[in-house]
C-alpha atoms as a PDB file:
ATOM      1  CA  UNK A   1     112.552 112.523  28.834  1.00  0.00           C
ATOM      2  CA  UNK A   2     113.068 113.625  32.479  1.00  0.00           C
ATOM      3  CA  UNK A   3     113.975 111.136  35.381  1.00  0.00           C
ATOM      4  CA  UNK A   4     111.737 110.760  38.125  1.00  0.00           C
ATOM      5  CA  UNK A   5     112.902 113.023  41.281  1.00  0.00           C
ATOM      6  CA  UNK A   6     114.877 110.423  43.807  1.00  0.00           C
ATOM      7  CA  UNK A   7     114.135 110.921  47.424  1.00  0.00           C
ATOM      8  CA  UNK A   8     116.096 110.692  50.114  1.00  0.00           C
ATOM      9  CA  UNK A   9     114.925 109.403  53.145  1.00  0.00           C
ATOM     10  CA  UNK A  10     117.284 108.337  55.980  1.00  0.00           C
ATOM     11  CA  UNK A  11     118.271 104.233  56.694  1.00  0.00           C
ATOM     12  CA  UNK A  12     116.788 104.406  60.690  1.00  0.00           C
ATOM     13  CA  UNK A  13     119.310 103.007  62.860  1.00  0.00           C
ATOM     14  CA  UNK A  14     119.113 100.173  65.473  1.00  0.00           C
ATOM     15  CA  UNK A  15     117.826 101.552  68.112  1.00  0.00           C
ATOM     16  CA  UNK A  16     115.456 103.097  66.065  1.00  0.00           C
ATOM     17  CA  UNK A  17     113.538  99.717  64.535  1.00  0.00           C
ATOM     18  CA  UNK A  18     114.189  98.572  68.626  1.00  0.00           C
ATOM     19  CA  UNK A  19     112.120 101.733  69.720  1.00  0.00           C
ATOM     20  CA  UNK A  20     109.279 100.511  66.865  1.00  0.00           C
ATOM     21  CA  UNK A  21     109.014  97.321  68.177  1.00  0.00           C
ATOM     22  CA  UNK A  22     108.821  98.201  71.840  1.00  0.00           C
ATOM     23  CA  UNK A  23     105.803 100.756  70.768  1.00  0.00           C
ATOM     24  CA  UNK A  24     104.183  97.779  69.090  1.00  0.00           C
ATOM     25  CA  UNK A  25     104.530  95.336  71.588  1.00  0.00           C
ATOM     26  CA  UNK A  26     104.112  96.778  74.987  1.00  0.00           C
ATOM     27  CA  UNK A  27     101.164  99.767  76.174  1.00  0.00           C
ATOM     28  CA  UNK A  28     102.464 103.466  76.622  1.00  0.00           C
ATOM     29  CA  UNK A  29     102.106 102.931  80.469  1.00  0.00           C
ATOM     30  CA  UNK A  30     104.847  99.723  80.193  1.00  0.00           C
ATOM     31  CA  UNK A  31     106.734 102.111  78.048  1.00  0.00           C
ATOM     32  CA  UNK A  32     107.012 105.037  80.397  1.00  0.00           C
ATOM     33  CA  UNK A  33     108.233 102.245  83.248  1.00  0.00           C
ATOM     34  CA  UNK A  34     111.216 101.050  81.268  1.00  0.00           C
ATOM     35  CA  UNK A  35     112.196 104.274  80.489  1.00  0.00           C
ATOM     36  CA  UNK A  36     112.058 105.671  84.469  1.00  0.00           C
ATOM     37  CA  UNK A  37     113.478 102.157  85.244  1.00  0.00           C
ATOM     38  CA  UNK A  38     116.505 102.874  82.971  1.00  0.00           C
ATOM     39  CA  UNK A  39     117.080 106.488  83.995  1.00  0.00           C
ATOM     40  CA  UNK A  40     117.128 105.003  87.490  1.00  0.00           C
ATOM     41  CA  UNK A  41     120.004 102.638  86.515  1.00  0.00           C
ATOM     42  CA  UNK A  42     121.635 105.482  85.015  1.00  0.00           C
ATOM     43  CA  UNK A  43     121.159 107.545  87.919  1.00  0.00           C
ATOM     44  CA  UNK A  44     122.928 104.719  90.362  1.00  0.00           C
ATOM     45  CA  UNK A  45     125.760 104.512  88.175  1.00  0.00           C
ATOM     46  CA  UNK A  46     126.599 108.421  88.248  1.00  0.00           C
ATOM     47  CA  UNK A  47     126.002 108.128  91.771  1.00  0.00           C
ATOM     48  CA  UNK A  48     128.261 105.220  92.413  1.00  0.00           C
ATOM     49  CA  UNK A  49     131.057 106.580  90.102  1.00  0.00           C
ATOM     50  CA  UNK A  50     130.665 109.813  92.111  1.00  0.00           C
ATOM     51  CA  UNK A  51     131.133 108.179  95.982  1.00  0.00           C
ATOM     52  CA  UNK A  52     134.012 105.829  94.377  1.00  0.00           C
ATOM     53  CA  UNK A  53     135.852 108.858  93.337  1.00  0.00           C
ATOM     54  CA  UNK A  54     134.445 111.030  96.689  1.00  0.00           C
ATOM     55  CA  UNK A  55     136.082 108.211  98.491  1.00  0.00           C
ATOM     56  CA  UNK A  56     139.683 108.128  96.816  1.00  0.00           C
ATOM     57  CA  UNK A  57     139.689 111.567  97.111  1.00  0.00           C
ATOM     58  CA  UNK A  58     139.454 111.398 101.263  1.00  0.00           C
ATOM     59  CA  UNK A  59     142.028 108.709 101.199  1.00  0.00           C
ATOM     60  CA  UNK A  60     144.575 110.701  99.379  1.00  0.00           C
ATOM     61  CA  UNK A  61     143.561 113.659 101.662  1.00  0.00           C
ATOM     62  CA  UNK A  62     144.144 111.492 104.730  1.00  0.00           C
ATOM     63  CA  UNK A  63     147.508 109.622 103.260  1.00  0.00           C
ATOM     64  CA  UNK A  64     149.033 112.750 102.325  1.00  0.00           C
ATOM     65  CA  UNK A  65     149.248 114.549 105.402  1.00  0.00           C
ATOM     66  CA  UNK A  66     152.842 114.839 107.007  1.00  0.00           C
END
C-alpha cells in the first residue's frame, strides 16, 4: 500500500496573516493610503538621516580648518 503524497505548503509569516486582515477589513482605496502614508514616513527618515549626517559633515569641514 502506497502513502498518500504530503504537500508542502509554506507556514505564512506575520506580516503575512497582518496583510490578510488589513485586505479584509479596510477598502483597496484605504489600503493604497496606508501604504503612500508609510512610504512617506520612510521617505522623512532617509531624509532626516541624510541632513543629520550633511550637517556633521560641514561641521567637521569648518572645525578642521587651520
Amino acid at each position: 500500500m502506497q502513502a498518500a503524497p504530503v504537500r508542502a505548503t509554506p507556514i505564512p509569516t506575520f506580516t503575512d496573516a497582518l496583510r490578510a486582515v488589513e485586505y479584509l477589513l479596510m477598502s483597496s482605496g484605504q489600503r493604497t493610503a496606508r501604504r503612500n502614508a508609510w512610504t512617506s514616513v520612510l521617505e522623512d527618515r532617509r531624509r532626516a538621516k541624510d541632513r543629520v549626517e550633511a550637517q556633521r559633515v560641514l561641521e567637521q569641514t569648518f572645525t578642521a580648518r587651520p
